[in-house]
N, C-alpha and C. Protein backbone atom coordinates (compact mmCIF):
# COMPACT_ATOMS: atom_id res chain seq x y z
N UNK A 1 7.44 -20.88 14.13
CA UNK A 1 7.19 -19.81 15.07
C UNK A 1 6.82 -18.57 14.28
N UNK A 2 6.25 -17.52 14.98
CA UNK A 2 5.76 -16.42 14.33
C UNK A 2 6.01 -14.88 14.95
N UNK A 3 6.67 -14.03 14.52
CA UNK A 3 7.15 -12.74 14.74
C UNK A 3 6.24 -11.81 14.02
N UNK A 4 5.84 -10.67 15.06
CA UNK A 4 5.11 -9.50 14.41
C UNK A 4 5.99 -8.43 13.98
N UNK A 5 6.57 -7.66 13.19
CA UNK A 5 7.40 -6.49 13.27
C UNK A 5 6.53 -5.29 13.12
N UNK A 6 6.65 -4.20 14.58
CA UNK A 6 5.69 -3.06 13.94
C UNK A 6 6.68 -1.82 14.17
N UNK A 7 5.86 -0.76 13.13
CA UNK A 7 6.80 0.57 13.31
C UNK A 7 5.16 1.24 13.63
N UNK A 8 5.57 1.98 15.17
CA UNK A 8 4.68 2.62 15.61
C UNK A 8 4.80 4.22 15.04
N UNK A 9 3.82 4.70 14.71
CA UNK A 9 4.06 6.44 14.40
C UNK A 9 2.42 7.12 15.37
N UNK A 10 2.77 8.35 15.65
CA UNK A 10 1.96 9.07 16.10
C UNK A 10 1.57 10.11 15.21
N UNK A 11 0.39 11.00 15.35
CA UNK A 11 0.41 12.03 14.61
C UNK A 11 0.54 11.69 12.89
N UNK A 12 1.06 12.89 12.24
CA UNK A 12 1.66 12.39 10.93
C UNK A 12 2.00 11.17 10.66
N UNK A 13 1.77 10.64 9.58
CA UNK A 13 2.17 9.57 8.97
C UNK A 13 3.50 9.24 7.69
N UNK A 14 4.70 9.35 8.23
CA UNK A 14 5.75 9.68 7.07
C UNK A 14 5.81 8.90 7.15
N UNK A 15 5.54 7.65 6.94
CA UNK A 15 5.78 6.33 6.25
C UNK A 15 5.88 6.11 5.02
N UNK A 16 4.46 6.96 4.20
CA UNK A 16 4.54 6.94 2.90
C UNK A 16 5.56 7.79 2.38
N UNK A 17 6.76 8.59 2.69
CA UNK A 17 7.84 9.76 2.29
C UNK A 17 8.60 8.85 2.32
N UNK A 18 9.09 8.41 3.98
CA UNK A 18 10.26 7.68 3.87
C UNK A 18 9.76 6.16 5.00
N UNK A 19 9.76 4.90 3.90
CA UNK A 19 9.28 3.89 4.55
C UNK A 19 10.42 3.17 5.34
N UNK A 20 9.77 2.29 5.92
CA UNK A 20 10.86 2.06 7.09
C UNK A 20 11.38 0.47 6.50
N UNK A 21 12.45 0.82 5.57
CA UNK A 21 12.65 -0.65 4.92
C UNK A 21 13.34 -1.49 5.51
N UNK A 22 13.94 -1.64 7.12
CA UNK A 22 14.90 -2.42 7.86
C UNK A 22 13.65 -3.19 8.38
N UNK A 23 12.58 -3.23 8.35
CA UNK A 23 11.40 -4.56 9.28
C UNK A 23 11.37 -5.36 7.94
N UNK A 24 11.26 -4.83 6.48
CA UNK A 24 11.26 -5.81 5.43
C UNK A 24 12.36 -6.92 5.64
N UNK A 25 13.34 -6.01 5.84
CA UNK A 25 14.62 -7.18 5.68
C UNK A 25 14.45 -8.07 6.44
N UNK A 26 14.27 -7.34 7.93
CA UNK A 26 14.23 -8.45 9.35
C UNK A 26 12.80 -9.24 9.09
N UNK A 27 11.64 -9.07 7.97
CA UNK A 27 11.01 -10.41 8.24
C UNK A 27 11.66 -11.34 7.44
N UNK A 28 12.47 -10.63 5.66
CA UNK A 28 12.90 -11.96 5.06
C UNK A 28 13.87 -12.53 5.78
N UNK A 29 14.75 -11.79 6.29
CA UNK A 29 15.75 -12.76 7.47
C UNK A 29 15.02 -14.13 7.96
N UNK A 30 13.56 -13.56 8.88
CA UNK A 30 13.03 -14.65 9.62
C UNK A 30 12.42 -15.62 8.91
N UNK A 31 12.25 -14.95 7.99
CA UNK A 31 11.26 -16.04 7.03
C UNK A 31 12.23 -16.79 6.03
N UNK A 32 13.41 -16.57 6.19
CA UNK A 32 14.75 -17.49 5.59
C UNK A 32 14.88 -18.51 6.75
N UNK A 33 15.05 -18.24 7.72
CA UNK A 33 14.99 -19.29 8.98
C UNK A 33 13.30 -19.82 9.14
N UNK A 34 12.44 -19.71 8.43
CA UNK A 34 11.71 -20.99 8.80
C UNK A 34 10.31 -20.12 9.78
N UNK A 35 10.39 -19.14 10.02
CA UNK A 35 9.62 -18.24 10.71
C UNK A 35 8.51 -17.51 9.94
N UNK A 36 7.11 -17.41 9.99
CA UNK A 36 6.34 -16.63 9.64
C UNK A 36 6.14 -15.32 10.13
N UNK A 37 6.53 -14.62 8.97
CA UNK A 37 6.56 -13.12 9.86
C UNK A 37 5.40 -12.00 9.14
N UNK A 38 5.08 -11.02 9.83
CA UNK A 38 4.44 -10.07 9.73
C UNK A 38 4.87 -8.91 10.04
N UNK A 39 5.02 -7.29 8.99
CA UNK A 39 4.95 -6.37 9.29
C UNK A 39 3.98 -5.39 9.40
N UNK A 40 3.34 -4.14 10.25
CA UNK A 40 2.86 -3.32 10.75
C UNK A 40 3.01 -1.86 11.12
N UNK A 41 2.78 -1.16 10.11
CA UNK A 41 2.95 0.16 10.14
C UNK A 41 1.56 0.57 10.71
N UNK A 42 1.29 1.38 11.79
CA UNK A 42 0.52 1.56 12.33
C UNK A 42 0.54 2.42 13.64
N UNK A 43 -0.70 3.12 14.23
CA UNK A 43 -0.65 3.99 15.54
C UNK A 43 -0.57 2.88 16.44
N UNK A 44 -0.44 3.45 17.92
CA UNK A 44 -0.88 2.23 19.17
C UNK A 44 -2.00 1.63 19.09
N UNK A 45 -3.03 2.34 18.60
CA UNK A 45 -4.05 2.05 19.08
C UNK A 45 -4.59 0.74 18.23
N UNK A 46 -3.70 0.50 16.37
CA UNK A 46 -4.02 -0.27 16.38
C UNK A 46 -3.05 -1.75 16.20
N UNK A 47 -2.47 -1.96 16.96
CA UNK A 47 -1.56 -3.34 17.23
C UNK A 47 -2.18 -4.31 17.71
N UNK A 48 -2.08 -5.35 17.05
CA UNK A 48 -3.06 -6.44 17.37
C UNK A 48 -2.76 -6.76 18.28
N UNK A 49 -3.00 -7.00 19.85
CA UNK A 49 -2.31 -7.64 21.22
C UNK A 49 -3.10 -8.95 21.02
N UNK A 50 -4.05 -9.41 20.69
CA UNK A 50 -4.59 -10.59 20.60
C UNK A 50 -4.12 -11.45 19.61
N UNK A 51 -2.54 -11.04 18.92
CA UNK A 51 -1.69 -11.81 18.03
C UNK A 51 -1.62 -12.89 18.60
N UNK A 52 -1.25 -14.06 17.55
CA UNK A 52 -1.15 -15.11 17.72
C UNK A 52 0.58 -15.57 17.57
N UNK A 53 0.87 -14.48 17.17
CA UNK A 53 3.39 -14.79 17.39
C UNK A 53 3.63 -14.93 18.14
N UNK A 54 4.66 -15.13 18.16
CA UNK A 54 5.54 -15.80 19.51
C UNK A 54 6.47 -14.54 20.04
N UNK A 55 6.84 -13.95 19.03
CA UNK A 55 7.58 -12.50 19.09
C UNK A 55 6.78 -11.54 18.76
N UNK A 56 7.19 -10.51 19.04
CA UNK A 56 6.66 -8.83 18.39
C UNK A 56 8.31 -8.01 19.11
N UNK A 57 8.49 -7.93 17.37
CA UNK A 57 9.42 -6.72 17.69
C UNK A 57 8.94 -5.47 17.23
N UNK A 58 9.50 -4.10 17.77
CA UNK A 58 9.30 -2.90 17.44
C UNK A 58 10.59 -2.22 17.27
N UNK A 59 10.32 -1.57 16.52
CA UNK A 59 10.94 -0.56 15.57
C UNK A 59 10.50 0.99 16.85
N UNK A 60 12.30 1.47 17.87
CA UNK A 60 11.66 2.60 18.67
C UNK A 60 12.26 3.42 18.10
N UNK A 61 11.48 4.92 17.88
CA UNK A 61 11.78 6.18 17.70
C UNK A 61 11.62 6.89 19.01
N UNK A 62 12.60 7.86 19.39
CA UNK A 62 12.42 8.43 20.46
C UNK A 62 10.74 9.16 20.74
N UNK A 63 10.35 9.77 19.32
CA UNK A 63 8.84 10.31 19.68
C UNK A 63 7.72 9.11 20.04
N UNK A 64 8.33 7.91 19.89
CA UNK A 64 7.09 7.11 19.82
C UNK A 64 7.91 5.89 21.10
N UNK A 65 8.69 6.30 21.54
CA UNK A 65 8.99 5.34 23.21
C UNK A 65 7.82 5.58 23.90
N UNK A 66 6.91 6.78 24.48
CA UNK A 66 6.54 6.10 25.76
C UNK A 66 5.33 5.02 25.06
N UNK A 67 5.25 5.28 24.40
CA UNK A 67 3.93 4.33 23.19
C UNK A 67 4.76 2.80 23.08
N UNK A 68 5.52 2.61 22.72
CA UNK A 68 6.29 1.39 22.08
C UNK A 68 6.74 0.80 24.04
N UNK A 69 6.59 1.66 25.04
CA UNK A 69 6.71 0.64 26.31
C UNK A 69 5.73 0.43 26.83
N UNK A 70 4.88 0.77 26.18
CA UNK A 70 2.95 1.12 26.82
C UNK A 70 2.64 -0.38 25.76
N UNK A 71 2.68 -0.44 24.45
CA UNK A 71 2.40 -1.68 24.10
C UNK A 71 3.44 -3.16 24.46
N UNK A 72 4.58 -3.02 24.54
CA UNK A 72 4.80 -4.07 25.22
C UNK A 72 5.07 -4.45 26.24
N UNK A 73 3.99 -3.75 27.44
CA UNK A 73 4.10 -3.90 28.65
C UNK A 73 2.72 -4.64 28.55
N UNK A 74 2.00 -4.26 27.91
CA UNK A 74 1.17 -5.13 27.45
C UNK A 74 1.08 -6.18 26.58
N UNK A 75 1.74 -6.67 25.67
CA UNK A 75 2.26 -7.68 25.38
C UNK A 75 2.52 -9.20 26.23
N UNK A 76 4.01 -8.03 26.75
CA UNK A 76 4.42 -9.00 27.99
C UNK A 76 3.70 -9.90 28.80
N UNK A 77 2.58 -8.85 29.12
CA UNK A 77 1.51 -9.16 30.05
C UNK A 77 0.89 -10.53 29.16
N UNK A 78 0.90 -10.89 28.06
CA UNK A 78 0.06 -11.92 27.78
C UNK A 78 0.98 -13.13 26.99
N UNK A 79 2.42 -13.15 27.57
CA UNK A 79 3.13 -14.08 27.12
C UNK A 79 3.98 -14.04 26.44
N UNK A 80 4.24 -12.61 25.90
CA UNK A 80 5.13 -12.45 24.34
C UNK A 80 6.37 -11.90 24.81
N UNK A 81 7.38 -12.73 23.69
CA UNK A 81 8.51 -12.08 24.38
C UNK A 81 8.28 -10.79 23.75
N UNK A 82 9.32 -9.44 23.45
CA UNK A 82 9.21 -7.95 23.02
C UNK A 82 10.86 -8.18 22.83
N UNK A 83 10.85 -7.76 21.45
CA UNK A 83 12.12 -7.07 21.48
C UNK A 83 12.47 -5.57 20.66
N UNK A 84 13.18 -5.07 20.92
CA UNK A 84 13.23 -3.25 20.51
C UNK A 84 14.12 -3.28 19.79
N UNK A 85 14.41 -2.35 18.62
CA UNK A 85 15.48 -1.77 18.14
C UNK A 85 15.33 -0.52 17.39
N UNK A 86 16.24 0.16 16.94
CA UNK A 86 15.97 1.39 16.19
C UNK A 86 17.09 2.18 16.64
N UNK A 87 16.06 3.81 16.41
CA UNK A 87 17.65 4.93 16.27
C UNK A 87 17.47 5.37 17.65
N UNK A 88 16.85 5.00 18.78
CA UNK A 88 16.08 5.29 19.93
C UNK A 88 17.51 4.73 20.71
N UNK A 89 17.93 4.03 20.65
CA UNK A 89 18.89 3.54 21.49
C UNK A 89 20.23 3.70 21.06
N UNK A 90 21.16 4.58 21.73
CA UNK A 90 21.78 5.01 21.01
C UNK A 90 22.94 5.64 22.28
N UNK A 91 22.33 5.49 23.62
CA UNK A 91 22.55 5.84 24.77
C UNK A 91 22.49 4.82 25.21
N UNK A 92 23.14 5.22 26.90
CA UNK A 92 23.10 4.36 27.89
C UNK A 92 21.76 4.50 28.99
N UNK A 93 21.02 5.60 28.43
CA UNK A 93 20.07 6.03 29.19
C UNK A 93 19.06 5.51 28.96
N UNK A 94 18.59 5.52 27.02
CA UNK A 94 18.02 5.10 26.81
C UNK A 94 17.51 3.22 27.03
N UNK A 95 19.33 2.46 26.97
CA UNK A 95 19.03 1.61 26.96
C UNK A 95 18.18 0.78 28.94
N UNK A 96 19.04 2.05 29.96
CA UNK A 96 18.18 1.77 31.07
C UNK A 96 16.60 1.95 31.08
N UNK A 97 16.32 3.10 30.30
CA UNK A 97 14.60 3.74 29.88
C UNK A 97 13.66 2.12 29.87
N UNK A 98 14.22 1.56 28.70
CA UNK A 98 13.61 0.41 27.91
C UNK A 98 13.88 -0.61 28.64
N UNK A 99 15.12 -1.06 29.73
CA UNK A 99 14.81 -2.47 30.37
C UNK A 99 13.71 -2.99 30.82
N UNK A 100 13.32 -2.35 31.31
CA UNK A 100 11.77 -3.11 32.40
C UNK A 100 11.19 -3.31 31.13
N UNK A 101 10.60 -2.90 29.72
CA UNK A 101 9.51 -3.13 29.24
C UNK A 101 9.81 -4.12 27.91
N UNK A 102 11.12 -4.75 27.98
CA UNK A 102 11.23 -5.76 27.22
C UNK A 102 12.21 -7.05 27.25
N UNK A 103 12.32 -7.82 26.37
CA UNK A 103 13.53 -9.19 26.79
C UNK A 103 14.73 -8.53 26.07
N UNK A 104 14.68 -8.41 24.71
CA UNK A 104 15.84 -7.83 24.16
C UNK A 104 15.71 -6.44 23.53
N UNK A 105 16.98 -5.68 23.56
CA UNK A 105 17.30 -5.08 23.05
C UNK A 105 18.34 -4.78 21.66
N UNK A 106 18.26 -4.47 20.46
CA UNK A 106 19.41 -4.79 19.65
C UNK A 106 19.12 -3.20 18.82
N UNK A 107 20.91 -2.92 19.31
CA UNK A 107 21.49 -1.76 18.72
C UNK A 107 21.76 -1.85 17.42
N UNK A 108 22.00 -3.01 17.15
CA UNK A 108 22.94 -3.24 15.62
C UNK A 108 22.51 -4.56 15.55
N UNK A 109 22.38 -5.11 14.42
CA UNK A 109 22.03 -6.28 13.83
C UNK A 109 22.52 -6.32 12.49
N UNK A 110 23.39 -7.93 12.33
CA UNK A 110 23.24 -8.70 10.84
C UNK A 110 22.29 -9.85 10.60
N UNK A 111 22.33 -10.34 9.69
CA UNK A 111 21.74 -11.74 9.59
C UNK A 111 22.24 -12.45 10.25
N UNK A 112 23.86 -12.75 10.52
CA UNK A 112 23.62 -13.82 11.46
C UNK A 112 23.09 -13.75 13.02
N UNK A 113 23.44 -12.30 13.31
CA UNK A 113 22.92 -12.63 14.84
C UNK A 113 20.98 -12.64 15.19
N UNK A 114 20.32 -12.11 13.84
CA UNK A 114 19.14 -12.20 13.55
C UNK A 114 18.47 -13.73 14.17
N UNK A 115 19.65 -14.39 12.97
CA UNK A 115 19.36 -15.96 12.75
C UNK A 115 19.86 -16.21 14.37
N UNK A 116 20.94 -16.10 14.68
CA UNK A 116 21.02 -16.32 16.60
C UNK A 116 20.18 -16.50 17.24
N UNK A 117 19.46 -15.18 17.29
CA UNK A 117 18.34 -14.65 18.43
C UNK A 117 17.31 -15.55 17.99
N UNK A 118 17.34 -15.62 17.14
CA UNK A 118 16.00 -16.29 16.56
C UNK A 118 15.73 -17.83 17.25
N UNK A 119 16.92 -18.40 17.18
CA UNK A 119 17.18 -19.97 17.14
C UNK A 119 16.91 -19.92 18.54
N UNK A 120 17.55 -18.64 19.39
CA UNK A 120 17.54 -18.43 21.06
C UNK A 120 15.93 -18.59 21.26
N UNK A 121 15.55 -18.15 20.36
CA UNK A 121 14.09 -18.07 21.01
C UNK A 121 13.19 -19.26 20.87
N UNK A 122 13.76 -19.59 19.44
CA UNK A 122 12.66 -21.67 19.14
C UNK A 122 13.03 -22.49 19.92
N UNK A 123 14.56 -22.44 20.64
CA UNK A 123 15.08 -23.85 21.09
C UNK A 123 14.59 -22.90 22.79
N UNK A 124 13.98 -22.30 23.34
CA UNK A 124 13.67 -21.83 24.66
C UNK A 124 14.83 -21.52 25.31
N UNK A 125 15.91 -21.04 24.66
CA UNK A 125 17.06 -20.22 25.64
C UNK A 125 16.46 -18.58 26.00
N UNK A 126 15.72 -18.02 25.37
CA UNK A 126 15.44 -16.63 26.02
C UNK A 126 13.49 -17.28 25.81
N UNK A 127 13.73 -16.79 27.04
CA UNK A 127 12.05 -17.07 27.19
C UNK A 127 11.21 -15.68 27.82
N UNK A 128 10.23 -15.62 27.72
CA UNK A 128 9.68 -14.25 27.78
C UNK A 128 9.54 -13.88 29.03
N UNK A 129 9.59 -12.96 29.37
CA UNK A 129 9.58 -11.49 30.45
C UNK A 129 11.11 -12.09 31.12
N UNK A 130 12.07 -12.05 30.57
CA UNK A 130 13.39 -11.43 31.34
C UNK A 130 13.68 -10.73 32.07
N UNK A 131 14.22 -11.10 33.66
CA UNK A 131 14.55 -10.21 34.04
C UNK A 131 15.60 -8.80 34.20
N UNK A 132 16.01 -9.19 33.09
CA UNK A 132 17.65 -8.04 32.22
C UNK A 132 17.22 -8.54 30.81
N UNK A 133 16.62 -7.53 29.82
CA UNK A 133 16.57 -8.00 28.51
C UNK A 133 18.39 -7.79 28.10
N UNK A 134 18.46 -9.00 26.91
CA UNK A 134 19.35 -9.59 26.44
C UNK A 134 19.66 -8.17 25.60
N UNK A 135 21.54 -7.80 25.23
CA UNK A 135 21.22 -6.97 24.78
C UNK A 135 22.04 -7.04 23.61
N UNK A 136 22.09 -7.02 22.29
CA UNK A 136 22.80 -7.55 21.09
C UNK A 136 23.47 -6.24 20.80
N UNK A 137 24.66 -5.88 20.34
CA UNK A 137 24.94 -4.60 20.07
C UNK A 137 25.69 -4.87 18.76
């Protein structure tokens, strides 16, 4: 199976100051379980929606939510599950903000529940567009 990981930015580009080294980990995670993964630092405009993964997770920053529910509402739209995480969720508000526009949500993550979700998703226990994304904390 195949996972996209992207960190959306607008405007400025501080990626190159301070890079966003938690999508590295979460692809070797996936790619320890058997998963081909890809990361993506990049604006909206350019996220591949014509990916060929099975997943696309994003990396949300509060400046870059209404962007990060704008692409995987489109996503969704073409089969993919979406899952979110970051410093964006952090609330109970936020985590209502983000239901409609994805399957999971994860506040906190280790490797094993990485490896969990993961297995949830090859063996078809979470299947895409949920109606309550799953929420890992």
């Amino acid at each position: 199976m195949k996972i996209d990981l992207y960190h959306l930015y607008r405007g400025l580009h501080f990626s190159k100051l301070a890079y966003p080294i938690v999508l590295d980990v979460l692809k070797v995670w996936a790619e320890s379980n058997g998963w081909e993964a890809r990361v993506s630092i990049c604006p909206e405009s350019k996220v591949d929606f014509d990916t060929d993964a099975d997943v696309v997770g994003i990396s949300v920053y509060s400046q870059t939510a209404p962007a990060a529910y704008r692409v995987a509402d489109r996503l969704r739209e073409r089969g993919k599950r979406v899952l979110f995480g970051g410093p964006h969720f952090r609330g109970t508000s936020t985590l209502a903000e983000a239901s409609p526009h994805c399957d999971v949500i994860v506040t906190s993550i280790c490797e094993a529940q990485m490896r969990d979700l993961l297995a949830s998703i090859a063996d078809g226990r979470l299947a895409p567009n949920q109606a309550q994304p799953l929420h890992i904390v």
